[in-house]
Protein backbone atom coordinates (compact mmCIF):
# COMPACT_ATOMS: atom_id res chain seq x y z
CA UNK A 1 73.75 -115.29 40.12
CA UNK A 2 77.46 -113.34 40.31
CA UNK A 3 77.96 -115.01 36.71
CA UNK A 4 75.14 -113.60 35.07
CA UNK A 5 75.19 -110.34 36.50
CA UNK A 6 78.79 -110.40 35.44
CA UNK A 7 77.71 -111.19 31.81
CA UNK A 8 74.75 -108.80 31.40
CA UNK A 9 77.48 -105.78 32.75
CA UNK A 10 79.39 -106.85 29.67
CA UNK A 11 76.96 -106.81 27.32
CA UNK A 12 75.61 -103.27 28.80
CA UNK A 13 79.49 -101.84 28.52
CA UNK A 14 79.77 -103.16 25.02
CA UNK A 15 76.39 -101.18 23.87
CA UNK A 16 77.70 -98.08 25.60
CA UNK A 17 81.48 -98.18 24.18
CA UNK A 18 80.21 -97.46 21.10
CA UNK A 19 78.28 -94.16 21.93
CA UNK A 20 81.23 -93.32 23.93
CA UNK A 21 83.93 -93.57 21.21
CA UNK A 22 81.56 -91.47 18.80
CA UNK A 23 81.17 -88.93 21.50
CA UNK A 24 84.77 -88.36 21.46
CA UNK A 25 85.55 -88.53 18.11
CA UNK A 26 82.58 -86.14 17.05
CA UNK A 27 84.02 -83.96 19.72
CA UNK A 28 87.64 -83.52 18.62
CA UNK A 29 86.56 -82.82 15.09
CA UNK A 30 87.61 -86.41 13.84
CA UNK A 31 85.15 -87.58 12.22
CA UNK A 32 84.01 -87.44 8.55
CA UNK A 33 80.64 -85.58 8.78
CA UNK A 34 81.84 -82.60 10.28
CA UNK A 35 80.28 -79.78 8.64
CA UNK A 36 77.93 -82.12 6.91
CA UNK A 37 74.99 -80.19 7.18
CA UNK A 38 76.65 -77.38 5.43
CA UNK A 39 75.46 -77.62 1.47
CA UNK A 40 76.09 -74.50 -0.15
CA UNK A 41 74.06 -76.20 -3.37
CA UNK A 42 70.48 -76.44 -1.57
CA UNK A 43 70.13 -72.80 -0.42
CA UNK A 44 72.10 -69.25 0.64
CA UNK A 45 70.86 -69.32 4.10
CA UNK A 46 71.75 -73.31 4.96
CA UNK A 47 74.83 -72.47 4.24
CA UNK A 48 75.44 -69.01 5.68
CA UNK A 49 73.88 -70.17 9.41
CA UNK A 50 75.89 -73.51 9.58
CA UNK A 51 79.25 -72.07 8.31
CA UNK A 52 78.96 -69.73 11.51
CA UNK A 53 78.05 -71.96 13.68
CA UNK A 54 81.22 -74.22 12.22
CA UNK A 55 83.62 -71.42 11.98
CA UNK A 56 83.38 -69.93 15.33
CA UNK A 57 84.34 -73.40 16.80
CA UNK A 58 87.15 -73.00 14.14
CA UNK A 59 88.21 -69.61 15.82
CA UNK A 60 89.20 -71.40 19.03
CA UNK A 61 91.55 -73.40 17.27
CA UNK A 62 92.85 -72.01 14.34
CA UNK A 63 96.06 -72.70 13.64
CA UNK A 64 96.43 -75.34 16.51
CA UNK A 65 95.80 -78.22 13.47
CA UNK A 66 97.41 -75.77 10.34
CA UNK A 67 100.45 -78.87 10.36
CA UNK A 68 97.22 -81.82 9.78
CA UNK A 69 95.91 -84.08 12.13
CA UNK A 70 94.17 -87.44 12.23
CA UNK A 71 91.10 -87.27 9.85
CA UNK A 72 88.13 -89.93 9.45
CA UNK A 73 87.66 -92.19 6.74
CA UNK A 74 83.88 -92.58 8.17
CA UNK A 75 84.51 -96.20 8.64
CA UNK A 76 83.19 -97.25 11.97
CA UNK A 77 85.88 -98.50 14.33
CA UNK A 78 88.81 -96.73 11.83
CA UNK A 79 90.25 -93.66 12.32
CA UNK A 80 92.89 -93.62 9.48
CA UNK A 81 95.95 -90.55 9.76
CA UNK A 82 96.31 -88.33 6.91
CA UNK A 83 98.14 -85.23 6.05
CA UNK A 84 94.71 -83.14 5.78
CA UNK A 85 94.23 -80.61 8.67
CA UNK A 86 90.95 -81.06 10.36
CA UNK A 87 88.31 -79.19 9.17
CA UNK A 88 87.49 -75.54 10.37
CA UNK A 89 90.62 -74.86 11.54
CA UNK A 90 93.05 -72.36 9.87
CA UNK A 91 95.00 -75.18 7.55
CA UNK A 92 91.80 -76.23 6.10
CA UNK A 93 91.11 -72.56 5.01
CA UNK A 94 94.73 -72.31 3.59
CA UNK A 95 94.17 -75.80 1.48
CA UNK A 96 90.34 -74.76 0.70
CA UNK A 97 91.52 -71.02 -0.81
CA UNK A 98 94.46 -72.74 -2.50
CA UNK A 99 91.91 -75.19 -4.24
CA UNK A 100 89.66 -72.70 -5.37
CA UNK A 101 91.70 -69.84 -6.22
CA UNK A 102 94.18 -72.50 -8.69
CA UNK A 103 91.16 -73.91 -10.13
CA UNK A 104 89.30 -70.70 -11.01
CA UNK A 105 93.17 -68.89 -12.31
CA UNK A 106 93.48 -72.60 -14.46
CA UNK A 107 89.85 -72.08 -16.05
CA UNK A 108 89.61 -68.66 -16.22
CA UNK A 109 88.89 -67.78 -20.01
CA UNK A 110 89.50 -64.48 -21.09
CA UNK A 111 86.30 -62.64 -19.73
CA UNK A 112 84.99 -61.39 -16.48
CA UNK A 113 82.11 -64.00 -17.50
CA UNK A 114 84.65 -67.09 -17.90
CA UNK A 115 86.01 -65.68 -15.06
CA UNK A 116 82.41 -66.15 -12.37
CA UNK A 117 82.12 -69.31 -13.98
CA UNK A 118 85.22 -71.12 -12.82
CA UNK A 119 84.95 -69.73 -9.41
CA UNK A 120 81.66 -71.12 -9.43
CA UNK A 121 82.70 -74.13 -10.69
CA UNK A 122 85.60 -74.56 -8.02
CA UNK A 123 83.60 -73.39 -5.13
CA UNK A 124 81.10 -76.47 -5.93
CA UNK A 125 84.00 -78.86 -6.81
CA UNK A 126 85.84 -78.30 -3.42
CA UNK A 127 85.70 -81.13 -1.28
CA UNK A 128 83.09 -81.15 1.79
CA UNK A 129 85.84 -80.33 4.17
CA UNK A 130 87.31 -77.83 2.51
CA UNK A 131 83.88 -75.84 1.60
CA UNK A 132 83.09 -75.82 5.94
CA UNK A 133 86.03 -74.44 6.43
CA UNK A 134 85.81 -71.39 4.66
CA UNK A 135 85.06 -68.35 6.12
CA UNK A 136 81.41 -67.51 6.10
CA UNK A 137 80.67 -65.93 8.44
CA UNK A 138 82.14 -61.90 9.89
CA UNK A 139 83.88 -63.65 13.02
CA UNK A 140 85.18 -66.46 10.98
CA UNK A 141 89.25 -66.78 12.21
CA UNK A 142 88.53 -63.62 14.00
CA UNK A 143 91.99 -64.56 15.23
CA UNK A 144 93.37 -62.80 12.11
CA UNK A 145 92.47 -59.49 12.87
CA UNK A 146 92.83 -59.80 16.58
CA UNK A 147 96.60 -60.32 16.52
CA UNK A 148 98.83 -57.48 16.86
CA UNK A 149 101.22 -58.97 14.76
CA UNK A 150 103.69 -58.78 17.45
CA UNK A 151 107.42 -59.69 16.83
CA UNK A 152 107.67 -58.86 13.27
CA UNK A 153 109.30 -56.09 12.24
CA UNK A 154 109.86 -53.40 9.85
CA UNK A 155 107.90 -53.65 6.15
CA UNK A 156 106.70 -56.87 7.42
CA UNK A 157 104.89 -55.31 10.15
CA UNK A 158 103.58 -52.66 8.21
CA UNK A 159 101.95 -54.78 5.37
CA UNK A 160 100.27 -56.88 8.16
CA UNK A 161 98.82 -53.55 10.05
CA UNK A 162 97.32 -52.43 6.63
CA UNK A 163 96.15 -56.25 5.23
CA UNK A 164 94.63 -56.73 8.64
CA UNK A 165 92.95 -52.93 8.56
CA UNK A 166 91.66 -53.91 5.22
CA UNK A 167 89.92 -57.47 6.29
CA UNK A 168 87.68 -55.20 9.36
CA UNK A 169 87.08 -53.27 6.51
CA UNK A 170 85.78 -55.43 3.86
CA UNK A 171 84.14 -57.89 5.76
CA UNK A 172 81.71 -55.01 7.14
CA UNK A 173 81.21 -53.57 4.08
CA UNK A 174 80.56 -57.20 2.49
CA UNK A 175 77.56 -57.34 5.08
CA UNK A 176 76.27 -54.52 3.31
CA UNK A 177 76.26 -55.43 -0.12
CA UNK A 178 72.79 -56.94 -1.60
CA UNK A 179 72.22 -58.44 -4.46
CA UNK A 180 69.53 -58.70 -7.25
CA UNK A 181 70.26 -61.63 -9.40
CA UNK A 182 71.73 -65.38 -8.20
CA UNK A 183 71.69 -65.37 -4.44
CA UNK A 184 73.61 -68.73 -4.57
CA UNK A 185 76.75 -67.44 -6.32
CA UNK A 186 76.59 -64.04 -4.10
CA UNK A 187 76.89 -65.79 -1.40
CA UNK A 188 79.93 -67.83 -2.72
CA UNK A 189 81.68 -64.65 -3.88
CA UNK A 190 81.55 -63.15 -0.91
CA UNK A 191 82.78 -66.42 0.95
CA UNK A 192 85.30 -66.43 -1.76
CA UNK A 193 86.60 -62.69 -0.94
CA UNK A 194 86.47 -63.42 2.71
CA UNK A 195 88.22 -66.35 3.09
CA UNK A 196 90.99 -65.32 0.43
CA UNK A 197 91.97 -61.81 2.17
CA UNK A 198 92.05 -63.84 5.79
CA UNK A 199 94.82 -65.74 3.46
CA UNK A 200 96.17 -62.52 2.05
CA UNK A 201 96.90 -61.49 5.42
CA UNK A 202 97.64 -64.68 7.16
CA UNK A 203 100.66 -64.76 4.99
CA UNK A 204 102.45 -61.40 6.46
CA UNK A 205 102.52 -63.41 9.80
CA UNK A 206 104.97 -65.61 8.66
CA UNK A 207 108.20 -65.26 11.32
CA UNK A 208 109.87 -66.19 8.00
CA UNK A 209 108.08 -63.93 5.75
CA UNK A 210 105.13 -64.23 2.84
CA UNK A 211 105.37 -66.67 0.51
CA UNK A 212 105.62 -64.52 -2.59
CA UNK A 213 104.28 -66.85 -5.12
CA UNK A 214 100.84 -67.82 -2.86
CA UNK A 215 100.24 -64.51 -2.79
CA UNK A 216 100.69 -63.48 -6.62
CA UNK A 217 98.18 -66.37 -7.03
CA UNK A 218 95.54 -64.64 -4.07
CA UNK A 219 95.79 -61.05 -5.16
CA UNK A 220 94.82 -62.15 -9.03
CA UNK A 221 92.39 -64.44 -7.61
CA UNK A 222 90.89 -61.51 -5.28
CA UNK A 223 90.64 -58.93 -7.64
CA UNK A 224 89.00 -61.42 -10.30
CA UNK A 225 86.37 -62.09 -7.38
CA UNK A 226 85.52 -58.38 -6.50
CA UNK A 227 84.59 -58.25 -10.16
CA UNK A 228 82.27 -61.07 -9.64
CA UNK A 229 80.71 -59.62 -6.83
CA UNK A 230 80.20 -56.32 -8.71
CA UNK A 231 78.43 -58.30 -10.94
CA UNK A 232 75.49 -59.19 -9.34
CA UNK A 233 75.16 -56.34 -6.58
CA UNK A 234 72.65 -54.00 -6.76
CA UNK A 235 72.38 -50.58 -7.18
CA UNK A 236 71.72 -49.92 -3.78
CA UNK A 237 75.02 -51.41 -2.99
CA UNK A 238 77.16 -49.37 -4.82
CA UNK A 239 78.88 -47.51 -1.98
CA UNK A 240 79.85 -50.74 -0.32
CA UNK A 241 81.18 -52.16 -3.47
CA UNK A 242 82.88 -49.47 -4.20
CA UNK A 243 84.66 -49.39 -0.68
CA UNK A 244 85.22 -52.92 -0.90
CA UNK A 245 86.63 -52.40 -4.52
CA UNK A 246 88.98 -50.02 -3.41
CA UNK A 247 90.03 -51.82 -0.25
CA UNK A 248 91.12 -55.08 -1.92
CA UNK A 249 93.00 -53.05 -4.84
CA UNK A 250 94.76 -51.01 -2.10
CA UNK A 251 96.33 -53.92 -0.52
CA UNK A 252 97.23 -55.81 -3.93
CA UNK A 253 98.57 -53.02 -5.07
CA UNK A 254 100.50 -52.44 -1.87
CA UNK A 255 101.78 -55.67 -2.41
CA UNK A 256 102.73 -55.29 -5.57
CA UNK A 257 105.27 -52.22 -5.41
CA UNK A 258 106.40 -53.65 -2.61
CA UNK A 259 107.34 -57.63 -3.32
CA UNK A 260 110.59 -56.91 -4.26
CA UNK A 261 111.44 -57.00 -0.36
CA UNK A 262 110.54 -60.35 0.03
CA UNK A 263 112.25 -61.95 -3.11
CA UNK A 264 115.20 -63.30 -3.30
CA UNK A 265 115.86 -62.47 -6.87
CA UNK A 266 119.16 -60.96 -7.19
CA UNK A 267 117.90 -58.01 -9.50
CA UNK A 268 114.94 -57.51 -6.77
CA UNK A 269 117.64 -57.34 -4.05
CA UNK A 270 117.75 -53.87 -2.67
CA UNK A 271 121.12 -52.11 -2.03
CA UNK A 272 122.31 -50.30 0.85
CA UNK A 273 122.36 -47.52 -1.16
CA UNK A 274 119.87 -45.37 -1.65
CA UNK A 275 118.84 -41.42 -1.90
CA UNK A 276 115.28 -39.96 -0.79
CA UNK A 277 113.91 -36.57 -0.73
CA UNK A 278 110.41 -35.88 1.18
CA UNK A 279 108.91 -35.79 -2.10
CA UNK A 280 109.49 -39.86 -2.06
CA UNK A 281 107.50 -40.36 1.49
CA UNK A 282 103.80 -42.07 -0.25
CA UNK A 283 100.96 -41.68 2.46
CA UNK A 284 99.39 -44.74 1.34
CA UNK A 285 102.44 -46.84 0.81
CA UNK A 286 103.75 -49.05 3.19
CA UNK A 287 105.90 -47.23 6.28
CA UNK A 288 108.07 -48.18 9.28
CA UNK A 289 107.70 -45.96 12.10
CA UNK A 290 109.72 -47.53 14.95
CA UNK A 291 113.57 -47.49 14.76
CA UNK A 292 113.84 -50.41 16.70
CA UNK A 293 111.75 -52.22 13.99
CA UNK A 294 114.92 -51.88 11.64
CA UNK A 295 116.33 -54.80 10.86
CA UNK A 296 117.22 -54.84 6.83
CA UNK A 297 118.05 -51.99 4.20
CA UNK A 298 114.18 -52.34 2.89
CA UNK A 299 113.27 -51.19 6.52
CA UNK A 300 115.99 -48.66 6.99
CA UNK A 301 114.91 -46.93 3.89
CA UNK A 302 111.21 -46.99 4.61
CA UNK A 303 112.17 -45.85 7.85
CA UNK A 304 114.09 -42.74 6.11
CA UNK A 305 111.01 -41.72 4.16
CA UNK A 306 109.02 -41.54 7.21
CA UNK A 307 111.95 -38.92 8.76
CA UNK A 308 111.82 -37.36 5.54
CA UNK A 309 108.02 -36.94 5.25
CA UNK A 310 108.09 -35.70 9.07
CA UNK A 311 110.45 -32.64 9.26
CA UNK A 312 109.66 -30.17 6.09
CA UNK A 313 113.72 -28.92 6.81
CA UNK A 314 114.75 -32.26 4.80
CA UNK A 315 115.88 -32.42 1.30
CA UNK A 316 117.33 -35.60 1.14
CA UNK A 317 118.81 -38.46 3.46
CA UNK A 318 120.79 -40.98 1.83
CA UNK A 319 122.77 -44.41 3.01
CA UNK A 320 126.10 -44.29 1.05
CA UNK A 321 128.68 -46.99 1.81
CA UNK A 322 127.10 -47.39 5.39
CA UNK A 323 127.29 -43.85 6.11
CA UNK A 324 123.84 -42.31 6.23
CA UNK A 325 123.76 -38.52 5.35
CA UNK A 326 121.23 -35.64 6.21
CA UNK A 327 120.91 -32.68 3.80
CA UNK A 328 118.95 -30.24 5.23
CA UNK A 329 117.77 -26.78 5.09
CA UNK A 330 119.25 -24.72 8.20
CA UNK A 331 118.51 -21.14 8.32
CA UNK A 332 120.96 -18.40 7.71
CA UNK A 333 120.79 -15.09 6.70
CA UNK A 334 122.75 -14.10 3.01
CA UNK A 335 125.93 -11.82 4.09
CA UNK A 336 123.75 -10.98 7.12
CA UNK A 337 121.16 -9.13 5.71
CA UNK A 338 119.27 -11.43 3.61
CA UNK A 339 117.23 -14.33 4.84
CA UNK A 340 117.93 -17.78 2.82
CA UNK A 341 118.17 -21.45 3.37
CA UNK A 342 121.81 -23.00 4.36
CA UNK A 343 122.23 -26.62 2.89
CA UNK A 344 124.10 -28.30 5.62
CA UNK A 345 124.64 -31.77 5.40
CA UNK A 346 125.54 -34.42 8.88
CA UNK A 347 126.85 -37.49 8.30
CA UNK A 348 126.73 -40.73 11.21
CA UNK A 349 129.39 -42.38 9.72
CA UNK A 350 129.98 -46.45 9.90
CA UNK A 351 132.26 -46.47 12.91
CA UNK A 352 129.57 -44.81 14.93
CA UNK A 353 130.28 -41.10 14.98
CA UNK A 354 128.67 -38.18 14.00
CA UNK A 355 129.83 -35.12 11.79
CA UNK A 356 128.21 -32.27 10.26
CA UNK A 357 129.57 -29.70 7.30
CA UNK A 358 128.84 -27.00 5.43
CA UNK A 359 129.23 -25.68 1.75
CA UNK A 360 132.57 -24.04 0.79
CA UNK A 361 130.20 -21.22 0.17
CA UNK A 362 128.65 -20.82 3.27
CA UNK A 363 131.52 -18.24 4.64
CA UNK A 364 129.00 -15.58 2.94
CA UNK A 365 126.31 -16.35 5.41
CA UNK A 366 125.39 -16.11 9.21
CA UNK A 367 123.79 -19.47 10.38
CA UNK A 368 122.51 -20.87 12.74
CA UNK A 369 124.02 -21.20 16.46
CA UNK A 370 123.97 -24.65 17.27
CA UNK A 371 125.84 -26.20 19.98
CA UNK A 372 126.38 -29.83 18.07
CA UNK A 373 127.93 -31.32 20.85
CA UNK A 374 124.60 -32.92 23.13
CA UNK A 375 123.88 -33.66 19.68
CA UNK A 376 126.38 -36.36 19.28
CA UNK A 377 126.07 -37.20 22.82
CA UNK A 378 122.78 -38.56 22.31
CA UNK A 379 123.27 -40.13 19.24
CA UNK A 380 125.82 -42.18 20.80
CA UNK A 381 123.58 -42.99 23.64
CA UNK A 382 120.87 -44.42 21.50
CA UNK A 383 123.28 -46.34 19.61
CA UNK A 384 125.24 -47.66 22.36
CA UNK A 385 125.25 -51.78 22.19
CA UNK A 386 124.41 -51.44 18.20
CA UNK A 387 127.41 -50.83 16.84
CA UNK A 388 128.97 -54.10 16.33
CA UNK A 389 132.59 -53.13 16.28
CA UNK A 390 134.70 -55.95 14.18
CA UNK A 391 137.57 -53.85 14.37
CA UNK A 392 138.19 -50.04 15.52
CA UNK A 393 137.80 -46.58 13.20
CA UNK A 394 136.71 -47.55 9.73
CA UNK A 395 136.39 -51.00 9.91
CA UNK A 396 133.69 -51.04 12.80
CA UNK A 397 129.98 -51.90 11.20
CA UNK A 398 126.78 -50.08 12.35
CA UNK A 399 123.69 -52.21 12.25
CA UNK A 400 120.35 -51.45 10.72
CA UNK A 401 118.89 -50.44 14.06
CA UNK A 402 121.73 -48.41 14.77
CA UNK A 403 121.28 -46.42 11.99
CA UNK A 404 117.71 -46.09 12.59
CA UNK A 405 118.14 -44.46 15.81
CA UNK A 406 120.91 -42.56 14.76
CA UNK A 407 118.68 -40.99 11.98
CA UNK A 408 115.73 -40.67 14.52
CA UNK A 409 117.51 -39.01 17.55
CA UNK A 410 119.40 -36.26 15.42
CA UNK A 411 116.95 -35.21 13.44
CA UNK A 412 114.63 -35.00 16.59
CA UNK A 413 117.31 -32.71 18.32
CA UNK A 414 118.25 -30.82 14.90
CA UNK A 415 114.65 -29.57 14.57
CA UNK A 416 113.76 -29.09 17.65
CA UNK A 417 116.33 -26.88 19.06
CA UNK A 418 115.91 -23.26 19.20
CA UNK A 419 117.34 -22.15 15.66
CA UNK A 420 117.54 -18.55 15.86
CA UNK A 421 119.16 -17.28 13.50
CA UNK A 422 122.29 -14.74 14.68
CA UNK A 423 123.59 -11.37 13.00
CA UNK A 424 127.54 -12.55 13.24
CA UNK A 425 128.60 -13.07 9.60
CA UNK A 426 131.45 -15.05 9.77
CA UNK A 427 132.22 -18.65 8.62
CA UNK A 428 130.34 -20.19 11.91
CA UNK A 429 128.46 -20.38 15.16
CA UNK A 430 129.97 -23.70 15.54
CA UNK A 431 133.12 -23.30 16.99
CA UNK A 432 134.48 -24.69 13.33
CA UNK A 433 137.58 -23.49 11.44
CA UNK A 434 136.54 -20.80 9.00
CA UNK A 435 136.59 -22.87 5.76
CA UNK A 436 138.80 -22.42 2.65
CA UNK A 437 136.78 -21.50 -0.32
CA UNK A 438 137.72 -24.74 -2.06
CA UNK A 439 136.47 -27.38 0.42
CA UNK A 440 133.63 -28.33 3.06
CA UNK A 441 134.27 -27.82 6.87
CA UNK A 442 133.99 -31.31 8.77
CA UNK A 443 133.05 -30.95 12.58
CA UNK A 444 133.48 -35.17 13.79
CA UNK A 445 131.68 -35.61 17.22
């Protein structure tokens, strides 16, 4: 009696395994039919309902399985490795965008018409696991957009912030847009869009930096598919084209004037050296705000045209050798009498201190009183621990940051003190030599 009830729980254990192992294996996204019942060719909506339902289990683990994980041949009892990530997870959409967009750049033609056509014909040639994984739905890798893109800095950071403005933008305005003609290929150029700009943006999280080259190949790819769109929207739908239209160019654009930073290219190299005037400081381009964000001469200078486009006394700030120089316009009155603008110039200079002069002319005007002194106090304050001294005097080097802060805390204090103007005509208010009429007078701090 023992034996055969010892048999028949054997034979009950080896029916169950089975259900079991496919339990798990559906469950961790390992086997082949994931996504199966997505088929963009029988209908809009099939698609559309079972790419959310796909991607927001996708959202939970995007970028946990970007490196590839184990991946189904769909032969029972074999779970073979490959390099593929699973599907619906970030790596998928990176391979899946990469497939499409290089197949629909390779076919193109030479119309907008040749253009639809290979994006079509990509978007239906993509493999099973690669078409789930795109983003079709709003939420789709609502990670993206959720991260703050902490720990990068400087242009970086700012190309991010506007990329990941632009994605919230577009994808609510591509909710909008209707169409009048082939509901089928709509649908996949608005996928297309979607999933491409997640990638656009995806790539300005890179601790490294952007791959350069990936996204050459997305912006073309983009801007081919916002014509295809166009194509087939309606006229109700203009607005939201339009605003979609004018989002994605933004950001290629952006991208555009600004890959330089993020090539290696010894032409596209930027120098230390550079000269800006407020006029330079572009509203739309991209900007670096925080000083402690700093960290290369792209950033620095980015950083000066924000300073620039901030206080209206600016006419130029420059980095010159490492020194970093403010021209600005302090006011003074013309042999006492006569009100006029003072070009003054201060210099924080590469061993860390701060000096300030004035034109050889400027014995022929009252200026400003000014004690300069707290000035350089400050200054040295904010700097302290970012001047990495290699040697003493001259020889000490100031680092990005330092210069940053420099630039931030003086002009703070220059244009915020009260500048009133006095009636005493001499050479300066400044406790400074009276100048000859040949040279500049140099105040160090």
């Amino acid at each position: 009696m023992k034996k055969q009830s010892f048999i028949a729980g054997i034979a009950f254990a080896s029916l169950l395994f089975p259900v079991i192992a496919s339990a798990d294996l559906v469950g961790s996204g390992l086997t082949s039919d994931v996504g199966a019942k997505v088929d963009v060719s029988v209908g809009v909506d099939a698609g559309k309902d079972n790419g959310t339902e796909k991607n927001t289990e996708a959202d939970s683990s995007a970028d946990k399985n970007s490196d590839g994980a184990a991946l189904s041949t769909g032969v029972a009892g074999d779970v073979s490795v490959s390099t593929r990530p699973l599907p619906r997870t970030s790596g998928a959409l990176s391979l899946a965008v990469d497939d499409i967009a290089q197949a629909t750049l390779d076919n193109k033609g030479d119309t907008p018409e040749s253009f639809c056509a290979a994006l079509h014909t990509a978007f239906q040639a993509e493999a099973e696991d690669g078409r789930v994984s795109l983003a079709w739905a709003p939420q789709s890798y609502s990670s993206v957009v959720a991260d703050d893109g902490a720990g990068l800095s400087g242009a970086q950071a700012s190309l991010y912030t506007k990329t990941k403005t632009a994605i919230t933008d577009t994808t609510t305005a591509l909710e909008e847009v209707t169409t009048g003609g082939d509901q089928q290929r709509a649908i996949e150029f608005k996928v297309a869009i979607r999933s491409a700009l997640l990638q656009f943006g995806s790539e300005f999280k890179k601790a490294d930096g952007p791959d350069a080259e990936r996204l050459n190949t997305i912006s073309s790819f983009l801007t081919g598919a916002v014509g295809c769109l166009g194509s087939v929207a309606d006229e109700a739908s203009a607005a939201n084209f339009g605003k979609i239209k004018e989002t994605v160019a933004g950001v290629t654009s952006l991208w555009d004037s600004n890959k330089s930073i993020f090539t290696h290219d010894a032409e596209a190299v930027v120098s230390d050296d550079f000269s800006i005037s407020a006029g330079d400081a572009d509203g739309g381009d991209i900007t670096v705000e925080d000083a402690s964000k700093v960290t290369t001469a792209n950033d620095l200078q980015l950083f000066a045209k924000t300073i620039a486009a901030k206080y209206p006394e600016v006419k130029t700030i420059a980095s010159v050798s490492g020194n970093l120089i403010v021209k600005y316009k302090a006011p003074a009155k013309f042999i006492g009498i006569f009100k006029a603008g003072l070009s003054r110039k201060v210099t924080y200079n590469t061993d860390g201190t701060l000096s300030f002069s004035w034109p050889w002319y400027s014995f022929l005007y009252s200026k400003t009183a000014v004690d300069v002194s707290p000035i350089g106090e400050k200054v040295t304050a904010a700097t302290k621990g970012l001047v990495a001294a290699t040697d003493t005097g001259a020889n000490a080097t100031v680092s990005y940051v330092a210069r940053a802060k420099a630039l931030e805390t003086m002009t703070t204090e220059l244009f915020t003190v009260d500048t009133t103007t006095t009636t005493d005509t001499s050479t300066s208010t400044e406790g400074e030599v009276a100048p000859p009429a040949t040279s500049d007078t140099t105040e160090t701090l």
